[in-house]
Structure formats: C-alpha cells, structure tokens
Protein backbone atom coordinates (compact mmCIF):
# COMPACT_ATOMS: atom_id res chain seq x y z
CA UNK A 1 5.75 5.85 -54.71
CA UNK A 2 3.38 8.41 -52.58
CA UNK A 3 2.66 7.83 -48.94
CA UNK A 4 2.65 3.77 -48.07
CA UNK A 5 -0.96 2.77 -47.30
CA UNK A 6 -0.67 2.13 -43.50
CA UNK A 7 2.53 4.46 -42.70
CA UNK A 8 1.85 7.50 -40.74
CA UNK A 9 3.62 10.90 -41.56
CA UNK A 10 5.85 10.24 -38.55
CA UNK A 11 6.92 6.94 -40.11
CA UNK A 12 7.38 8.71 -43.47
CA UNK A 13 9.83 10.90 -42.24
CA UNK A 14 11.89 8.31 -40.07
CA UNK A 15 12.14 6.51 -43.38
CA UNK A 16 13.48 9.25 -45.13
CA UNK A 17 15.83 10.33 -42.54
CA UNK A 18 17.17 6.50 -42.23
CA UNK A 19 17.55 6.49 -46.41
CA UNK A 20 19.07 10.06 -46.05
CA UNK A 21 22.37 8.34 -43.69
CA UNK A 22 22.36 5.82 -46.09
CA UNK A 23 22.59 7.76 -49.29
CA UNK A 24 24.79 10.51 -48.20
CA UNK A 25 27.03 8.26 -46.86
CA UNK A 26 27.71 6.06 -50.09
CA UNK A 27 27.58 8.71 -52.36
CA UNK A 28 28.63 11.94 -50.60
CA UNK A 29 26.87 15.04 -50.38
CA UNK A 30 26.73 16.44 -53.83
CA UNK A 31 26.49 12.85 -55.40
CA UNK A 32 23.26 12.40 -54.20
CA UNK A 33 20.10 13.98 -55.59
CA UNK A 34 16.44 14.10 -53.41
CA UNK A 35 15.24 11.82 -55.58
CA UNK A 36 17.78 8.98 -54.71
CA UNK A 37 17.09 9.65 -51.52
CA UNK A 38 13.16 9.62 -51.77
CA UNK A 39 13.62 6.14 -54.28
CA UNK A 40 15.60 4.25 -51.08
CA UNK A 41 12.88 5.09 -48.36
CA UNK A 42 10.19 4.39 -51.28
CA UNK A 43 8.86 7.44 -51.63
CA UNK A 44 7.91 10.31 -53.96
CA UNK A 45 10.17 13.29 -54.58
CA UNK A 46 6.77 14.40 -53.84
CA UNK A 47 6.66 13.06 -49.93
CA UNK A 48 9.31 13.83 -49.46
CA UNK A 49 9.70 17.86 -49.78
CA UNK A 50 6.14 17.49 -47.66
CA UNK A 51 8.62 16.94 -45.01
CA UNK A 52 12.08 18.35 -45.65
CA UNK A 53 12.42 21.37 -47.97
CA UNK A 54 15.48 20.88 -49.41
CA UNK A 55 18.73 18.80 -49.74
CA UNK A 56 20.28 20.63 -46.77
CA UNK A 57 17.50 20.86 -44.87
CA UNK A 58 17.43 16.92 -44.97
CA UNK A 59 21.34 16.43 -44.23
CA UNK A 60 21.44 18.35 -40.93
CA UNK A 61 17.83 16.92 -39.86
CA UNK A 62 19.33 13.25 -40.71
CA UNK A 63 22.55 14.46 -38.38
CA UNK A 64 20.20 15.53 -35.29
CA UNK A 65 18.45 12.37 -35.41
CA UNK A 66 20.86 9.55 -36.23
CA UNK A 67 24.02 11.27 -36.15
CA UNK A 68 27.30 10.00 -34.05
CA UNK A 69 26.39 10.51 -30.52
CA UNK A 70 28.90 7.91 -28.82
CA UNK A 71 29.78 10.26 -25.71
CA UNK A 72 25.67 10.41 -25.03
CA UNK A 73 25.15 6.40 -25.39
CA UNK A 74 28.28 5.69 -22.94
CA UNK A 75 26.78 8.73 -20.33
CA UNK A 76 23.53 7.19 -20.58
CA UNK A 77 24.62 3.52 -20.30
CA UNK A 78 26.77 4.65 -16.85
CA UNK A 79 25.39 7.81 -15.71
CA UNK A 80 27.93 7.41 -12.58
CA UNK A 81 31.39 6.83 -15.01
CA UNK A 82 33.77 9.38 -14.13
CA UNK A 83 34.66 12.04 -16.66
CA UNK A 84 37.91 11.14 -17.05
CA UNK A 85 37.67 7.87 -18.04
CA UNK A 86 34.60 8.51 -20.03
CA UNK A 87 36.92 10.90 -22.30
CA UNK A 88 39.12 8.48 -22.50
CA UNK A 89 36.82 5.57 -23.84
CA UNK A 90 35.25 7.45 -26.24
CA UNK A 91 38.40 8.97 -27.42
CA UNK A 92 40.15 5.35 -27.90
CA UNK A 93 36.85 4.59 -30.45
CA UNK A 94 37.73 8.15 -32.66
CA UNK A 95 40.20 6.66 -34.64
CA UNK A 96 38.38 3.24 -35.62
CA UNK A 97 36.91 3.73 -39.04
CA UNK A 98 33.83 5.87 -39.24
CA UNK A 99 30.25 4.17 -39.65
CA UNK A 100 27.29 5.76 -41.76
CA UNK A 101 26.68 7.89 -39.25
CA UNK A 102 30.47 9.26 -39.27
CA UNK A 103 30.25 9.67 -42.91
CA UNK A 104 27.61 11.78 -42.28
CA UNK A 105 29.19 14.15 -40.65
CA UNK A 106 32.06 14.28 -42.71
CA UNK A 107 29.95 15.01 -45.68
CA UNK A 108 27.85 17.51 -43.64
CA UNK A 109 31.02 19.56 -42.68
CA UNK A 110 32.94 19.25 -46.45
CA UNK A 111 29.07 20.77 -47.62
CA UNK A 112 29.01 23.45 -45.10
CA UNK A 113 32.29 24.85 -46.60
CA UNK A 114 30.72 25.16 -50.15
CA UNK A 115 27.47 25.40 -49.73
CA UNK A 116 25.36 28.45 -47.72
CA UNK A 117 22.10 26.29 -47.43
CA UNK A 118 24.01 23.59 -45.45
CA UNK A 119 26.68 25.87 -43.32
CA UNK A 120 23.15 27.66 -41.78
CA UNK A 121 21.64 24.70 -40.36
CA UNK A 122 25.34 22.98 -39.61
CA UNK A 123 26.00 26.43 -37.57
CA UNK A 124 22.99 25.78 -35.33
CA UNK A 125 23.87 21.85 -35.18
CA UNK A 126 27.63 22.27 -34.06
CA UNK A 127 26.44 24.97 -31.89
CA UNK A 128 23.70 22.76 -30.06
CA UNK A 129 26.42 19.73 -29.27
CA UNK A 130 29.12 22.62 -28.19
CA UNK A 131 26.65 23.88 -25.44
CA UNK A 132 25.28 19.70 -24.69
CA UNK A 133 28.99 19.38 -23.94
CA UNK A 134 29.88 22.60 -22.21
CA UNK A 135 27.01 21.74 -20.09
CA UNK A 136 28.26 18.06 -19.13
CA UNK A 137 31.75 19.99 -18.78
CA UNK A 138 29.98 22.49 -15.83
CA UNK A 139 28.70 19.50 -14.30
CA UNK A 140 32.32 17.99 -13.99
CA UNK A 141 33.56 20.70 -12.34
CA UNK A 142 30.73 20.84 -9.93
CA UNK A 143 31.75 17.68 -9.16
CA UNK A 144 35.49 17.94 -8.67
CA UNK A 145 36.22 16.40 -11.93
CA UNK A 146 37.51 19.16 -13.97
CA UNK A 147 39.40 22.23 -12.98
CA UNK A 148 36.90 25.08 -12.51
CA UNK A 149 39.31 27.84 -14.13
CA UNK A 150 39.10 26.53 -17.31
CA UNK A 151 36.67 27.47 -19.90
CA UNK A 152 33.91 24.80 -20.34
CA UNK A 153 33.50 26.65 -24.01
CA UNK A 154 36.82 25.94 -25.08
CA UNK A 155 36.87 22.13 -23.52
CA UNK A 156 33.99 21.64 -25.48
CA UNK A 157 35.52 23.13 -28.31
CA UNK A 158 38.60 21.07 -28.35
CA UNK A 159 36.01 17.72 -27.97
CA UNK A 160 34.16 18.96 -30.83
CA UNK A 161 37.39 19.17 -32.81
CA UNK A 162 38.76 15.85 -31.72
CA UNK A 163 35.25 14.45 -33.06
CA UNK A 164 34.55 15.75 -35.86
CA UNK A 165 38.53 15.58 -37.32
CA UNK A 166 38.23 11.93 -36.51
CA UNK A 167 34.94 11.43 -39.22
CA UNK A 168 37.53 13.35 -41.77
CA UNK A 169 41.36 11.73 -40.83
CA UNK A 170 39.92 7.46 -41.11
CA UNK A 171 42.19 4.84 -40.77
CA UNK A 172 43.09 4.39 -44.24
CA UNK A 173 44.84 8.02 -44.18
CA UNK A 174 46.60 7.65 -40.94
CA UNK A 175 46.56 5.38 -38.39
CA UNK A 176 47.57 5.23 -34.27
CA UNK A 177 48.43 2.16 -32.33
CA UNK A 178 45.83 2.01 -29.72
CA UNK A 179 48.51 1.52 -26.87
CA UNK A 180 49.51 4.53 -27.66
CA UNK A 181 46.61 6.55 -28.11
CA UNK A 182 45.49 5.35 -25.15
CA UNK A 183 48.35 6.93 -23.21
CA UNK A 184 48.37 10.41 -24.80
CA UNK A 185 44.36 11.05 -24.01
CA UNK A 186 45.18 9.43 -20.32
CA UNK A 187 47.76 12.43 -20.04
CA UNK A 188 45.65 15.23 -21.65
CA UNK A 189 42.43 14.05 -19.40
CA UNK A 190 44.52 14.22 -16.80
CA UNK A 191 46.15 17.69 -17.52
CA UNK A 192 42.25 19.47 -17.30
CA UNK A 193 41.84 17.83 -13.82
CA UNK A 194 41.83 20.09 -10.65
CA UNK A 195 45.01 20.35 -8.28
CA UNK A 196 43.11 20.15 -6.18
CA UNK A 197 40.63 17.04 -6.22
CA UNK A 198 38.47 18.15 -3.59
CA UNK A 199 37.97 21.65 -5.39
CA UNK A 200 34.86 22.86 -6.22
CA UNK A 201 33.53 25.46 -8.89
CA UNK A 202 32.74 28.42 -6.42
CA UNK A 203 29.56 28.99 -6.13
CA UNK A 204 27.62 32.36 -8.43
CA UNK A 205 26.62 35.80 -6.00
CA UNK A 206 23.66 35.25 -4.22
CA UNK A 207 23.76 31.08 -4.38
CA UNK A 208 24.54 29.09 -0.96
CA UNK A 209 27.03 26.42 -0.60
C-alpha cells in the first residue's frame, strides 16, 4: 500500500486527511494508531509520515481542513444575513448531535489536555478561529450590528466556548427543547446589540469618516 499509481501527492494527502476524520472519530484519539489511519486511505505507514509527521500533527491538520465550520458555510451561503440572526441559526444547530467532524474536535481538545504534541498545534488552531471570528465581530460593529464597547476578543471567546462545549455536552448527556433554546440565544444576541442601532464603531486617529 505505497502511493496509488495515478494519485498525485495532493490526492494522497486529501485521502489521508478524509481517513484521519474518520478514524479519530470512531475510535478516539488514543485508540487509533497511524497505521489504522494509513490502512483506511490505503496507504503505507510509509506515505503517510511523507506527509504528516506524527499522530498530532495529522489530528489538527485533519481539523483545519474538514473540521466544523458551520458559522463560515451559513456566512458564505448569505453574505448579507444579519449577525444576529446568523448567531442565532447556528446556535439552534449546537446542540443536535455532533457529526465526524464534531467528534473531531472533541477528541482534538480531550488530546490537547494530555498530550504536549497535540495542545501546540491545537493552541495555534483555536487561536486562528478566535481571530476569524473577532474579525467577523469588528465587521458587525462597523456595521451597527454589535455594540462597539465590547471586546470583539471576548465575543469571540464566548462563541468559541459555546462551540466547542457543544462537540463535548451531545444529546445523549443533556438535552434542550429547541423552543427554548431558541429563545435564550434570541435574548443573549440581543443583549450584545448597540443602544443605539445607528451607532457606529468610532473611527481609529488619523482615519476619516
């Protein structure tokens, strides 16, 4: 099981990054051994450290390319939905039961606790989506969307939180009517709005208006 006659190096690693959700997701982070991994793309253990080197490596690579990204599918799919309701929709979906790519996460953060090699790489991961969603929080309250005083850091942070609790607390734990739900984000989206709608985040020393 070396390279596939016909599959470019590109293709090699999409296949091991696809097996990678897979396998971590049915049998957990320290269930699963590179060679499973390599065996369910078809692979050598070989090919496959010619791309990734190492177990961790391969988690948090597997997360950046096919890991839960529901708030960037919705923004792309409506570019012009308004913040508040686009919190709110994705929110309603958190506590549905997580799919590969939720178990992915969950196994990436439970790893990052025990294990050095994977809290390294998960550092940089969780910071990259903190400052994708700080950044969509600036651009809210450019907009009027969000109240300007409050820190787009620590909105992000409590999204982030929200997110990645949901891949840990599923269903089968604890569940929420959706009703419910529903009405609770509706009130907390609607607590981080300005007073003032027509407010505007002022603008930095030495930019016009």
């Amino acid at each position: 099981m070396g390279r596939i006659a016909g599959v470019t190096a590109a293709e090699t690693r999409e296949r091991l990054l696809l097996a990678a959700v897979d396998v971590f997701a049915r049998r957990g982070y320290d269930g699963t051994r590179v060679a499973d991994i390599a065996a369910a793309a078809g692979v050598s253990n070989g090919a496959l450290y010619a791309h990734f080197g190492s177990k961790a490596e391969l988690i948090v690579a597997a997360l950046r390319a096919h890991g839960p990204r529901l708030l960037a599918d919705m923004l792309a799919a409506d570019p012009g939905l308004p913040v508040a309701e686009l919190f709110v929709a994705v929110g309603r979906r958190l506590p549905c039961r997580p799919d590969a790519r939720g178990s992915l996460i969950a196994e990436a953060l439970v790893a990052a606790r025990r294990d050095e090699d994977v809290a390294r790489p998960m550092h940089d991961y969780v910071g990259e989506r903190a400052g994708w969603l700080a950044g969509l929080v600036r651009a809210a309250q450019d907009d009027g969307q969000i109240d300007p005083a409050l820190s787009p850091g620590a909105v992000a942070h409590l999204c982030l939180l929200l997110a990645m609790g949901s891949a840990l607390l599923t269903p089968d734990l604890h569940a929420v009517g959706d009703e419910e739900w529903t009405a609770l984000l509706t009130r907390l989206v609607a607590a981080i709005a300005p007073t003032d709608p027509t407010s505007r985040t002022p603008p930095k020393q030495g930019e016009h208006q």
